[in-house]
Protein backbone atom coordinates (compact mmCIF):
# COMPACT_ATOMS: atom_id res chain seq x y z
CA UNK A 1 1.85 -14.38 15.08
CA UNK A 2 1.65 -10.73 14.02
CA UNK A 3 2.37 -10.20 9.77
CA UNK A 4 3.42 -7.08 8.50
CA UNK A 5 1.37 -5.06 6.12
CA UNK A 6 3.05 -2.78 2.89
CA UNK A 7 1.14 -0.36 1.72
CA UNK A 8 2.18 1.03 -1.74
CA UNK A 9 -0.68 4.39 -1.38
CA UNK A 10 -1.96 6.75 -4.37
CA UNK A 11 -4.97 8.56 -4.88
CA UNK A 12 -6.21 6.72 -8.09
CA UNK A 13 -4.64 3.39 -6.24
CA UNK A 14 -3.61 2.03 -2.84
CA UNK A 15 -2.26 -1.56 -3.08
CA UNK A 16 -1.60 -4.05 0.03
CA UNK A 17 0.23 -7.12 1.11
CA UNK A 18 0.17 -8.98 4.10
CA UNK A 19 3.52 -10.84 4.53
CA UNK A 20 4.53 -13.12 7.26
CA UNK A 21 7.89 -12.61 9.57
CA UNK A 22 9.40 -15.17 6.97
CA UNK A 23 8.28 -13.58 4.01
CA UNK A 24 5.26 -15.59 2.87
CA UNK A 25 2.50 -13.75 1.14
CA UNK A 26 -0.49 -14.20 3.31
CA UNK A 27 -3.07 -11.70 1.06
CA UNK A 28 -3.12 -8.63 -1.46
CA UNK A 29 -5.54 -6.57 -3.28
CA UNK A 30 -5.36 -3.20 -4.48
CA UNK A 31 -8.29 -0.73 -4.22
CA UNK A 32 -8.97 2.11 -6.68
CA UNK A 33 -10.89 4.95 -6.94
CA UNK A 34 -11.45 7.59 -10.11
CA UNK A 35 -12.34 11.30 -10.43
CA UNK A 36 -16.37 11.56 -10.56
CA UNK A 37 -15.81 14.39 -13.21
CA UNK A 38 -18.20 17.04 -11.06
CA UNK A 39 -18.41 18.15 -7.70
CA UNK A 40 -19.94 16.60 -4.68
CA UNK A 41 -20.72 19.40 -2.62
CA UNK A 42 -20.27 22.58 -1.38
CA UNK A 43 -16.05 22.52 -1.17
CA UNK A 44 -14.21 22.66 -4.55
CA UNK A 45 -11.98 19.72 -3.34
CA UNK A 46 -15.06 17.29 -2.85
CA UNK A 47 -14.12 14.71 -5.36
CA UNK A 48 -10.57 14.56 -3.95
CA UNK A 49 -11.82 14.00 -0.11
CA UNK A 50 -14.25 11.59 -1.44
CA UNK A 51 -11.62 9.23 -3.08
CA UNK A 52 -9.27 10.28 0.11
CA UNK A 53 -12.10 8.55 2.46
CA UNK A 54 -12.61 5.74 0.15
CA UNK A 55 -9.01 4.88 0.66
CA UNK A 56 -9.27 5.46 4.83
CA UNK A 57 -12.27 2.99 4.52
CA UNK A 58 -10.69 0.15 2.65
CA UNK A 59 -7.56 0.64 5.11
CA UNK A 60 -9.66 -0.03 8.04
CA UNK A 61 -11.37 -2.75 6.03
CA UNK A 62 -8.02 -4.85 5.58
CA UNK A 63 -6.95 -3.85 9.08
CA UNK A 64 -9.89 -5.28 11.07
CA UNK A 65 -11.42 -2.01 11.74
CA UNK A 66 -15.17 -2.25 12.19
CA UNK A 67 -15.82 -1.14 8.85
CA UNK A 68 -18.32 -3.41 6.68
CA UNK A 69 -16.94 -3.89 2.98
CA UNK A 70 -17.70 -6.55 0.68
CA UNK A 71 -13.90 -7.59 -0.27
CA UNK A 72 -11.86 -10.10 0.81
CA UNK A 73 -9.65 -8.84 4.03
CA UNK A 74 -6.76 -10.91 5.73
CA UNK A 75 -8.29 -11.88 9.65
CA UNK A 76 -8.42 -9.42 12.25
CA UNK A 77 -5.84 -8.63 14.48
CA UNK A 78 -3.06 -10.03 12.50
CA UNK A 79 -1.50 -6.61 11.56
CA UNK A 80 2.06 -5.58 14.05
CA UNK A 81 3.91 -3.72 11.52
CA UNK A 82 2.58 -1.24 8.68
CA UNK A 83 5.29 -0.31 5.77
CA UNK A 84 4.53 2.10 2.79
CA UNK A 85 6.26 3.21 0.28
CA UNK A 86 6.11 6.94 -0.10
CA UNK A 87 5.27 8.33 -2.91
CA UNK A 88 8.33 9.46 -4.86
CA UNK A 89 7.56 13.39 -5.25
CA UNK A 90 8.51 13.31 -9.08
CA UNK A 91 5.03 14.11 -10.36
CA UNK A 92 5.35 15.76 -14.20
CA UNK A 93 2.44 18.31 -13.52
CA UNK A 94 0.79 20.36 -10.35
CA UNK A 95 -1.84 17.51 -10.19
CA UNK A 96 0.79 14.40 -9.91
CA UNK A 97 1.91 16.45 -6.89
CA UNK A 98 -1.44 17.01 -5.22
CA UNK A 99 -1.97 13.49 -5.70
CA UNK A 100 0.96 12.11 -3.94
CA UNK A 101 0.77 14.49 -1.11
CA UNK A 102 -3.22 13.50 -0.47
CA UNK A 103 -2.10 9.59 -0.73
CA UNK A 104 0.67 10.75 1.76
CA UNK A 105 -1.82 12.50 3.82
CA UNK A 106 -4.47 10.27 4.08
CA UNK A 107 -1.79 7.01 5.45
CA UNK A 108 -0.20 9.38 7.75
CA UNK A 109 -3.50 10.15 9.16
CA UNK A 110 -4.77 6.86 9.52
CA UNK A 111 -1.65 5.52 10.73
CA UNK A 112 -2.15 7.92 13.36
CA UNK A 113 -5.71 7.74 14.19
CA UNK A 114 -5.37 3.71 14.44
CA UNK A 115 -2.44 3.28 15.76
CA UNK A 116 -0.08 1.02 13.74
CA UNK A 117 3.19 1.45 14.11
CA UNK A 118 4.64 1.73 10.64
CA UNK A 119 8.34 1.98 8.84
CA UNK A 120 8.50 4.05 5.59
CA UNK A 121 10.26 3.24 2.73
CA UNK A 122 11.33 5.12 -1.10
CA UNK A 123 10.39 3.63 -4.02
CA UNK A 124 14.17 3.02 -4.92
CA UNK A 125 14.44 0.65 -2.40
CA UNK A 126 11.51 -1.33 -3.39
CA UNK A 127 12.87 -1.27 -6.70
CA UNK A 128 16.09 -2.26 -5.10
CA UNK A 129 14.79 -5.14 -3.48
CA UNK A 130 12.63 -6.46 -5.97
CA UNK A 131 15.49 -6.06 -8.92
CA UNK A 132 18.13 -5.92 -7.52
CA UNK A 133 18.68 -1.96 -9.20
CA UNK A 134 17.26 0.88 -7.57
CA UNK A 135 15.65 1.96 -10.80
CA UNK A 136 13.80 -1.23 -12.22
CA UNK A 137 10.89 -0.99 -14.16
CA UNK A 138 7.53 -1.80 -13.10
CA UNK A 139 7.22 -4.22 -15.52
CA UNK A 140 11.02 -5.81 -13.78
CA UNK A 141 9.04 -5.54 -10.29
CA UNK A 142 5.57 -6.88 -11.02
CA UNK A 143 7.89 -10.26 -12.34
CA UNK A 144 10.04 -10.22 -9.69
CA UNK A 145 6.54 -10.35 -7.58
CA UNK A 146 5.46 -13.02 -9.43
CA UNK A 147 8.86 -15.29 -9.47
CA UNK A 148 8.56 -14.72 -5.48
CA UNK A 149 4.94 -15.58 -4.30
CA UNK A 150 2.97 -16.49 -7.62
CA UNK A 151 1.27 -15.15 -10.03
CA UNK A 152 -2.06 -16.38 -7.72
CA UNK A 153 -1.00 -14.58 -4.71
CA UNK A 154 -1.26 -11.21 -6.70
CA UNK A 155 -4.28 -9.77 -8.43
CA UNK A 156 -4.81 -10.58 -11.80
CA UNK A 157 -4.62 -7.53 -13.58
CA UNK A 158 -1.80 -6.01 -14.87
CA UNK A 159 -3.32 -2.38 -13.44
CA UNK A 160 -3.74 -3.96 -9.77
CA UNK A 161 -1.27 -6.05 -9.54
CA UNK A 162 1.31 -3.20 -9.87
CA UNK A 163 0.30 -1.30 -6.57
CA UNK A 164 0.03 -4.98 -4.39
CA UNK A 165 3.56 -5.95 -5.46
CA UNK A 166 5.18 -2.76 -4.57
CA UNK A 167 3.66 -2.91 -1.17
CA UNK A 168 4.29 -6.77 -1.00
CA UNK A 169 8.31 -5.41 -1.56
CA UNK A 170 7.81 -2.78 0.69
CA UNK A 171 6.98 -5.12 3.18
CA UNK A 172 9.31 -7.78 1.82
CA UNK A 173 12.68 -4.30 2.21
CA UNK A 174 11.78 -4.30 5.81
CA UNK A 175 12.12 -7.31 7.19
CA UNK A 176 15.36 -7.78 5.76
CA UNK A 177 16.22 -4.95 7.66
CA UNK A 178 16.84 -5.70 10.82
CA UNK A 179 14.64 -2.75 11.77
CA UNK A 180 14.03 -2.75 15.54
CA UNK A 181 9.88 -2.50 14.69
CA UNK A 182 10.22 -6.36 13.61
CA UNK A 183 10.16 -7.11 17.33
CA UNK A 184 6.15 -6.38 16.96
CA UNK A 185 5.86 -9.21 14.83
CA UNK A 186 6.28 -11.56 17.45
């Protein structure tokens, strides 16, 4: 049977979950990247497009693409549903916002150049499903996470496990849905 993988993206972090149609958590990780501090080549947005790709690369890894990685990936094939959880657009400074539109970016465009069909979701409603509240903490979520699936399910730090248990509730919003898109799961 087919699981359905959340995907909470950012450009310093892009967490994952693999739940199954009943909700179990099958795998998460969360993958990060940080700013090299100088440029890679000729184009002024180097460092960005390398961190970008890093991201693509880790999102084929997890998805069964032929990519070769060293970390742990769920099996192959097992993906029918993608969700993430957009980015909420309330970045404090001009560089918050360029982040969140190149984590937007980059999932768009590999949703597109794989294939997955995927479901979108706003951070309120991963709060909302997770609390209860559509403005819990992270702190409120991360336990929430934990209550749900275990502490070993999610990654161990505090850092990493943030990102995998908003995309485990991202996931976890949708298929108490009802969407239509559940029907790939089968």
């Amino acid at each position: 049977m087919k699981m359905i993988l959340g995907i909470d993206a950012g450009l310093s972090a892009c967490g994952a979950a693999l739940l199954t149609a009943d909700g179990a958590m099958a795998w998460s990780a969360t993958h990060r990247t940080s700013a090299s501090g100088k440029k890679q080549g000729v184009r002024c947005a180097d460092d960005a497009a390398r961190r970008v790709c890093e991201h693509v690369r880790w999102l084929d890894h997890i998805a069964g693409h032929a990519v070769d990685l060293s970390a742990p990936r769920p099996p192959a094939g097992t993906i029918g549903l993608v969700v993430v959880e957009l980015p909420s657009g309330g970045g404090q400074s001009a560089a918050a916002v360029r982040g969140m539109a190149l984590a937007t970016g980059y999932v768009v465009a590999w949703l597109a150049c794989r294939g997955h069909p995927a479901v979108w979701v706003q951070p309120g409603d991963v709060k909302a499903i997770a609390t209860g509240g559509r403005s819990g903490s992270k702190d409120a979520v991360m336990a929430a996470a934990v209550a749900r699936w275990g502490a070993a399910s999610l990654p161990a730090t505090k850092a990493a496990r943030e990102h995998a248990a908003d995309a485990a509730w991202a996931a976890a919003y949708v298929l108490g849905s009802g969407d239509p898109l559940l029907a790939l799961l089968r």
